[in-house]
PDB file of N, CA and C in Angstrom:
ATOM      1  N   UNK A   1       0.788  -1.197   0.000  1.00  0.00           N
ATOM      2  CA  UNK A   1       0.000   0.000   0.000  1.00  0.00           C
ATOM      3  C   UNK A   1       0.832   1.264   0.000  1.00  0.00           C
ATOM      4  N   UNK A   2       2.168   1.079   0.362  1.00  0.00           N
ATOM      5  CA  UNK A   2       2.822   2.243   0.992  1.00  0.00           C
ATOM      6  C   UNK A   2       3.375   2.426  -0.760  1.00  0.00           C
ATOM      7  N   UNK A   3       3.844   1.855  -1.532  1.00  0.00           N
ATOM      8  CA  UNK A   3       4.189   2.021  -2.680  1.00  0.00           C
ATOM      9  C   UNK A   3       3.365   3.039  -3.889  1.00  0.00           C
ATOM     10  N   UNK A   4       2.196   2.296  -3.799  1.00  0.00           N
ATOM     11  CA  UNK A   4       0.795   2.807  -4.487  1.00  0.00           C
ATOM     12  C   UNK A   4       0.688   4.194  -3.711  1.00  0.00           C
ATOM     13  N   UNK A   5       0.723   4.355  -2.388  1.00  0.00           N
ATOM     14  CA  UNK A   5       0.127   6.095  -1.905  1.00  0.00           C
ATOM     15  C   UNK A   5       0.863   6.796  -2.524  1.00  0.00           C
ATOM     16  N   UNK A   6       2.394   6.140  -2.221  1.00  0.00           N
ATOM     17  CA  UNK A   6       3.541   7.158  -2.806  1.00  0.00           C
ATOM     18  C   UNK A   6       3.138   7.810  -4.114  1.00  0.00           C
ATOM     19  N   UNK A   7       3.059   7.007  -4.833  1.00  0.00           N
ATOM     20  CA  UNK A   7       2.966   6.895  -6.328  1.00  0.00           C
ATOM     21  C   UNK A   7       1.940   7.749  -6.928  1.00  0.00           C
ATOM     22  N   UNK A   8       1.044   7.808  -5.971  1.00  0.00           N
ATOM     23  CA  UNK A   8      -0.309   8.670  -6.036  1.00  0.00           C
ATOM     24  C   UNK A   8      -0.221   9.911  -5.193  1.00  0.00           C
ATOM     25  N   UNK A   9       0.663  10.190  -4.920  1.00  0.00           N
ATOM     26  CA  UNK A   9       1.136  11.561  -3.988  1.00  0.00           C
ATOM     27  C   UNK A   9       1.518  12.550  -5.035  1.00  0.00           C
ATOM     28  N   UNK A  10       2.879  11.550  -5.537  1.00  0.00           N
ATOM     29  CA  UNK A  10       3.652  12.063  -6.431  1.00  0.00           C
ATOM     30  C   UNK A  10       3.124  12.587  -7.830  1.00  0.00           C
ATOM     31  N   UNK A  11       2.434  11.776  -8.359  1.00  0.00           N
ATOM     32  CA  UNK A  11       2.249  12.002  -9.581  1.00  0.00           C
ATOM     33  C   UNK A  11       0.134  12.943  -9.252  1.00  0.00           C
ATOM     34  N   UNK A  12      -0.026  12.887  -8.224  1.00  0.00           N
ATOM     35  CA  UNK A  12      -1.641  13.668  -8.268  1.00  0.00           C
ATOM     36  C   UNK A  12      -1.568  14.099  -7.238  1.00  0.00           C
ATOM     37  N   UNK A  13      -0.697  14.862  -6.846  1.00  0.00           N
ATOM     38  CA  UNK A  13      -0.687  15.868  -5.210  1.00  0.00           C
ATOM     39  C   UNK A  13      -2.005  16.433  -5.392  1.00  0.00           C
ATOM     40  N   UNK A  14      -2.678  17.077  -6.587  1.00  0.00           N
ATOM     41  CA  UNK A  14      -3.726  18.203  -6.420  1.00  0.00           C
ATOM     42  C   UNK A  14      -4.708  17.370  -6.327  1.00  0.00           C
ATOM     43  N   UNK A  15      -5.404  15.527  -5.979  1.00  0.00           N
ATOM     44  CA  UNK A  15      -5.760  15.040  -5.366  1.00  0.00           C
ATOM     45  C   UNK A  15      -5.746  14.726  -4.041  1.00  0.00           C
ATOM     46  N   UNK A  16      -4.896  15.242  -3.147  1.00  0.00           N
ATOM     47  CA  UNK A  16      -4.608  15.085  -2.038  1.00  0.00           C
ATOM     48  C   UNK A  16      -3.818  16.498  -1.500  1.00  0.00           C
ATOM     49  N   UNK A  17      -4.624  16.035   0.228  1.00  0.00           N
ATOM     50  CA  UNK A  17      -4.144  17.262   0.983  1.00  0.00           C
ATOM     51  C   UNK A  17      -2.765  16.525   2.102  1.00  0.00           C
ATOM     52  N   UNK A  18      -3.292  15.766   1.971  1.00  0.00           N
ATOM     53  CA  UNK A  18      -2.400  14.738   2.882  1.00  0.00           C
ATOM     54  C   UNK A  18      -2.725  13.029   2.761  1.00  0.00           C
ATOM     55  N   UNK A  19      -1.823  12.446   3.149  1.00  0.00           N
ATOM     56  CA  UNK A  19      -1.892  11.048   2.787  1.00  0.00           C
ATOM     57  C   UNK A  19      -0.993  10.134   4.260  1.00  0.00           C
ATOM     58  N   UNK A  20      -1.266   8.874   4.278  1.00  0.00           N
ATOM     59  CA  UNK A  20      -0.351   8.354   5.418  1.00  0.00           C
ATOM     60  C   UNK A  20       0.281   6.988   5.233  1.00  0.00           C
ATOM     61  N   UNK A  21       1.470   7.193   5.053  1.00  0.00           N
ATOM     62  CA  UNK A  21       2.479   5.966   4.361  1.00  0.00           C
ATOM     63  C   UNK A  21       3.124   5.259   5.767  1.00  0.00           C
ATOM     64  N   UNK A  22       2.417   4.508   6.666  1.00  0.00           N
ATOM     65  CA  UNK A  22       3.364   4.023   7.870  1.00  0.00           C
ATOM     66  C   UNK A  22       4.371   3.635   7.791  1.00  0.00           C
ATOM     67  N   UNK A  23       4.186   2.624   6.672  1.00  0.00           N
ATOM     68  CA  UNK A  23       5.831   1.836   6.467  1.00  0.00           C
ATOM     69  C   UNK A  23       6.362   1.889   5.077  1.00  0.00           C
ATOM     70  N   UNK A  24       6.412   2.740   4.416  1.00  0.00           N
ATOM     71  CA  UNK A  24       6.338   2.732   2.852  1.00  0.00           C
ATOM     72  C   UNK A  24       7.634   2.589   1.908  1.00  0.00           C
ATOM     73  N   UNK A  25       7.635   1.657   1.000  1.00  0.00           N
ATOM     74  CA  UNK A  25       8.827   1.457   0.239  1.00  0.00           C
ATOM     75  C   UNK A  25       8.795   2.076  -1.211  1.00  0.00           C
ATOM     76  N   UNK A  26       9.239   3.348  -1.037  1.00  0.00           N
ATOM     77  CA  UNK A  26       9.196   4.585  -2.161  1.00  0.00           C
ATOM     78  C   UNK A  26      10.732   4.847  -2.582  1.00  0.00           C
ATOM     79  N   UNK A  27      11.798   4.082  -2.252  1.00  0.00           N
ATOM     80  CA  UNK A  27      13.442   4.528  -3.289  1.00  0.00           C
ATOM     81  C   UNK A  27      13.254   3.012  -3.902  1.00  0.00           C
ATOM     82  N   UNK A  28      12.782   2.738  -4.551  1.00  0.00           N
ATOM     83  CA  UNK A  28      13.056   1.560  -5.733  1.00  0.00           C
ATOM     84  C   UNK A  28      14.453   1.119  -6.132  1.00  0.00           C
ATOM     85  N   UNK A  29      15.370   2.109  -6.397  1.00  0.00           N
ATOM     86  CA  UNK A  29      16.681   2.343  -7.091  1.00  0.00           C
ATOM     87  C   UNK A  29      17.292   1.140  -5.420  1.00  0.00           C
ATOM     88  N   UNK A  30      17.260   1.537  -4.695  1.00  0.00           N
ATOM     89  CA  UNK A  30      17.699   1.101  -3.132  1.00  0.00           C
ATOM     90  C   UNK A  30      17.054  -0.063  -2.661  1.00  0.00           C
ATOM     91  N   UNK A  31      16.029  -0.290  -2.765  1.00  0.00           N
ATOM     92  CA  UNK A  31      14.625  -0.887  -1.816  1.00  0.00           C
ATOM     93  C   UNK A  31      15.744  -2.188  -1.600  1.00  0.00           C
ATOM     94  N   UNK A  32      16.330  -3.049  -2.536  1.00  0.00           N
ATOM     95  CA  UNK A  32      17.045  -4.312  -2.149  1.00  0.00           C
ATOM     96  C   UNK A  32      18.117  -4.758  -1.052  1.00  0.00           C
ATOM     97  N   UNK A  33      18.458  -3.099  -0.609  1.00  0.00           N
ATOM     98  CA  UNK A  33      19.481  -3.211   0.185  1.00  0.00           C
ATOM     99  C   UNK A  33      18.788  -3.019   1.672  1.00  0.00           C
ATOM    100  N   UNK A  34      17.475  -3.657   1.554  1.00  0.00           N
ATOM    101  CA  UNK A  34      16.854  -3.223   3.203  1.00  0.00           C
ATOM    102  C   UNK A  34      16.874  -4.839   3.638  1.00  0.00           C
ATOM    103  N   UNK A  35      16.424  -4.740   4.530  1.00  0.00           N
ATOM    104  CA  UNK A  35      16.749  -6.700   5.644  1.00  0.00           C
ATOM    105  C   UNK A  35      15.526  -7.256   4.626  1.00  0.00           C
ATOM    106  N   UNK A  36      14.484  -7.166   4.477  1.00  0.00           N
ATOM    107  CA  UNK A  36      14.145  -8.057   3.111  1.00  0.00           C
ATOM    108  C   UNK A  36      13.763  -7.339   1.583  1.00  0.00           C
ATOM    109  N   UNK A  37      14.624  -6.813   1.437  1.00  0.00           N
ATOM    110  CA  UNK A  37      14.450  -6.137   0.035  1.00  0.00           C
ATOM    111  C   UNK A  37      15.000  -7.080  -1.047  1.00  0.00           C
ATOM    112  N   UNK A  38      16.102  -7.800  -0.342  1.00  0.00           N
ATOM    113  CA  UNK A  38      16.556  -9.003  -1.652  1.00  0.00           C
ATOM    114  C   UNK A  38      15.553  -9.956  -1.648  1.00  0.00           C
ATOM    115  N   UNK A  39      14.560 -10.047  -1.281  1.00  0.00           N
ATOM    116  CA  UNK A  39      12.941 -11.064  -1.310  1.00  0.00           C
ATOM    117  C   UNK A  39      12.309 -10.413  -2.248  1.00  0.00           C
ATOM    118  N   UNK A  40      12.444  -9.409  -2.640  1.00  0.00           N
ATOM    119  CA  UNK A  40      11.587  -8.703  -3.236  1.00  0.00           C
ATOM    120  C   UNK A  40      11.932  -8.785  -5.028  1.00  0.00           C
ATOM    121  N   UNK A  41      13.248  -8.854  -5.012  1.00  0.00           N
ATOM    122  CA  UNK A  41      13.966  -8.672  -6.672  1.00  0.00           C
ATOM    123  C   UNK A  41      12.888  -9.458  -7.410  1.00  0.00           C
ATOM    124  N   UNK A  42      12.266 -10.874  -6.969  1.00  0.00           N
ATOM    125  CA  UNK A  42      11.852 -11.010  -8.528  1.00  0.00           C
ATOM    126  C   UNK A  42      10.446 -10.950  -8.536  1.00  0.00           C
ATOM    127  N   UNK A  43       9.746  -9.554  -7.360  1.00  0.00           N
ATOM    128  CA  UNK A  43       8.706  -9.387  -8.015  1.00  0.00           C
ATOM    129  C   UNK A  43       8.758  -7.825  -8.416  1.00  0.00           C
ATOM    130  N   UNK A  44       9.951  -7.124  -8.266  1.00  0.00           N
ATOM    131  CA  UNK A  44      10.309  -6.080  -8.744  1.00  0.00           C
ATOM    132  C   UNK A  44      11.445  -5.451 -10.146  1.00  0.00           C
ATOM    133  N   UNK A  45      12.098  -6.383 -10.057  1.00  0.00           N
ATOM    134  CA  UNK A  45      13.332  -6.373 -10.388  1.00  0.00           C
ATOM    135  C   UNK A  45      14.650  -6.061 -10.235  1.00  0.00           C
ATOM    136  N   UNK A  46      15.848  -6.048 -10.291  1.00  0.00           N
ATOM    137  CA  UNK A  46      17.036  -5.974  -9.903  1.00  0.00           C
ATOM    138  C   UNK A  46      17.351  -4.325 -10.403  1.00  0.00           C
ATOM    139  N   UNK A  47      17.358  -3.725  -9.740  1.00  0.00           N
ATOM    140  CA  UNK A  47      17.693  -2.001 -10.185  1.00  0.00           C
ATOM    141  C   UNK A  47      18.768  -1.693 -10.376  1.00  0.00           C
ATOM    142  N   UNK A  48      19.937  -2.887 -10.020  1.00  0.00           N
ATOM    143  CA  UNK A  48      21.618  -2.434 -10.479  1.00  0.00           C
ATOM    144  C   UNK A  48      21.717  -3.038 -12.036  1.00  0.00           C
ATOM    145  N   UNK A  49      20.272  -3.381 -12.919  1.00  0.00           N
ATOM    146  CA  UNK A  49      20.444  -4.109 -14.436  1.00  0.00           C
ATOM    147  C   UNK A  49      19.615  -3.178 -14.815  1.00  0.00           C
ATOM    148  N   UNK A  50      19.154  -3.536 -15.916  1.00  0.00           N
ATOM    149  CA  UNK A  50      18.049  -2.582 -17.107  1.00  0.00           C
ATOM    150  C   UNK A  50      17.001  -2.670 -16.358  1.00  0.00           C
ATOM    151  N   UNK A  51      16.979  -3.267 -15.574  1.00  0.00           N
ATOM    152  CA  UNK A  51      14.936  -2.837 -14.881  1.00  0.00           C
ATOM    153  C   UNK A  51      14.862  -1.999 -14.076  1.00  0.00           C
ATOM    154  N   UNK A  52      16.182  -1.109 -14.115  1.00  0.00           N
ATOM    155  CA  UNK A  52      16.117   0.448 -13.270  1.00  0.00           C
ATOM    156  C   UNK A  52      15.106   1.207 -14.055  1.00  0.00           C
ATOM    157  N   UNK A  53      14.911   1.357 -15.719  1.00  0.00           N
ATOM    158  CA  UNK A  53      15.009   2.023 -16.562  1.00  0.00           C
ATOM    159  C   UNK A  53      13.032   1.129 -16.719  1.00  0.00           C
ATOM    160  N   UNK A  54      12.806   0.653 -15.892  1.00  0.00           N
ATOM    161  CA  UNK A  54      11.535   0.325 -15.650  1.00  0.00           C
ATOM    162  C   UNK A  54      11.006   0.706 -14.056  1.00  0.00           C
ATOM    163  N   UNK A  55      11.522   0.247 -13.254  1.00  0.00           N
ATOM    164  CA  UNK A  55      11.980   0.676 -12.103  1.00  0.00           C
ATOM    165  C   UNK A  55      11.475   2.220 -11.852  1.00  0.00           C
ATOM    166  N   UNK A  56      12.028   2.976 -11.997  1.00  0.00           N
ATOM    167  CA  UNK A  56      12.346   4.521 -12.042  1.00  0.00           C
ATOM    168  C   UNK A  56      10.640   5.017 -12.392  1.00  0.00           C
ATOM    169  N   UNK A  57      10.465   4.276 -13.027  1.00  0.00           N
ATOM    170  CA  UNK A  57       8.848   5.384 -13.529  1.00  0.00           C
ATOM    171  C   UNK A  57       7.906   4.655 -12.721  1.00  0.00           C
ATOM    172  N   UNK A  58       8.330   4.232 -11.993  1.00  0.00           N
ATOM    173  CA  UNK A  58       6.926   4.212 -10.460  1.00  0.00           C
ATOM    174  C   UNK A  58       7.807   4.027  -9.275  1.00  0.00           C
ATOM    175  N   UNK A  59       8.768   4.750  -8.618  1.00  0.00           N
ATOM    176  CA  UNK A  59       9.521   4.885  -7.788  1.00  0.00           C
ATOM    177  C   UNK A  59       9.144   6.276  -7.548  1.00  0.00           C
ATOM    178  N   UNK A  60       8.140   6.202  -5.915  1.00  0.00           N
ATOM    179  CA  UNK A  60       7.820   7.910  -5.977  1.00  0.00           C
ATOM    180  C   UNK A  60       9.633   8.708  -5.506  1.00  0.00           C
ATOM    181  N   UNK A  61      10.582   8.441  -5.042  1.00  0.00           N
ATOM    182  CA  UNK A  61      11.783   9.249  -4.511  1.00  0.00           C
ATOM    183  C   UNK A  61      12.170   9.155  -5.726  1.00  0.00           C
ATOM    184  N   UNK A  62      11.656   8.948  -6.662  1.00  0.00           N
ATOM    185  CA  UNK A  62      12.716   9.155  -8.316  1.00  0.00           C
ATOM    186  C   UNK A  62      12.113   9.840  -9.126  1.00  0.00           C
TER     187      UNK A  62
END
C-alpha cells in the first residue's frame, strides 16, 4: 500500500491534501538493500540491471 500512496502523492498531489504511508517502500533504485528487500527482486526487479530504466517510472523518490 505504501508504494501505491507514494505513487499517487507524487504524480496527483492536487488530489490530495495529505496522505499516510506508515511503512512505505518509495526509493526503488535502493529498496534491495533493506533486511528483506533481496525477497523482493523477482517481483520487482534488480535495479543495479536494465529494470532500473523500468523501475524509475513508479519509484515515488525518483
Amino acid at each position: 500500500g505504501g508504494l501505491l500512496m507514494g505513487n499517487m502523492y507524487t504524480m496527483r498531489p492536487d488530489l490530495w491534501g495529505a496522505i499516510h504511508c506508515a511503512v512505505p517502500l518509495l526509493d526503488m533504485k535502493r529498496y534491495h538493500t533493506l533486511l528483506a528487500g533481496a525477497s523482493w527482486m523477482a517481483e520487482y526487479g534488480d535495479p543495479d540491471t536494465d529494470d532500473w530504466e523500468f523501475l524509475q517510472k513508479f519509484s515515488p523518490y525518483h
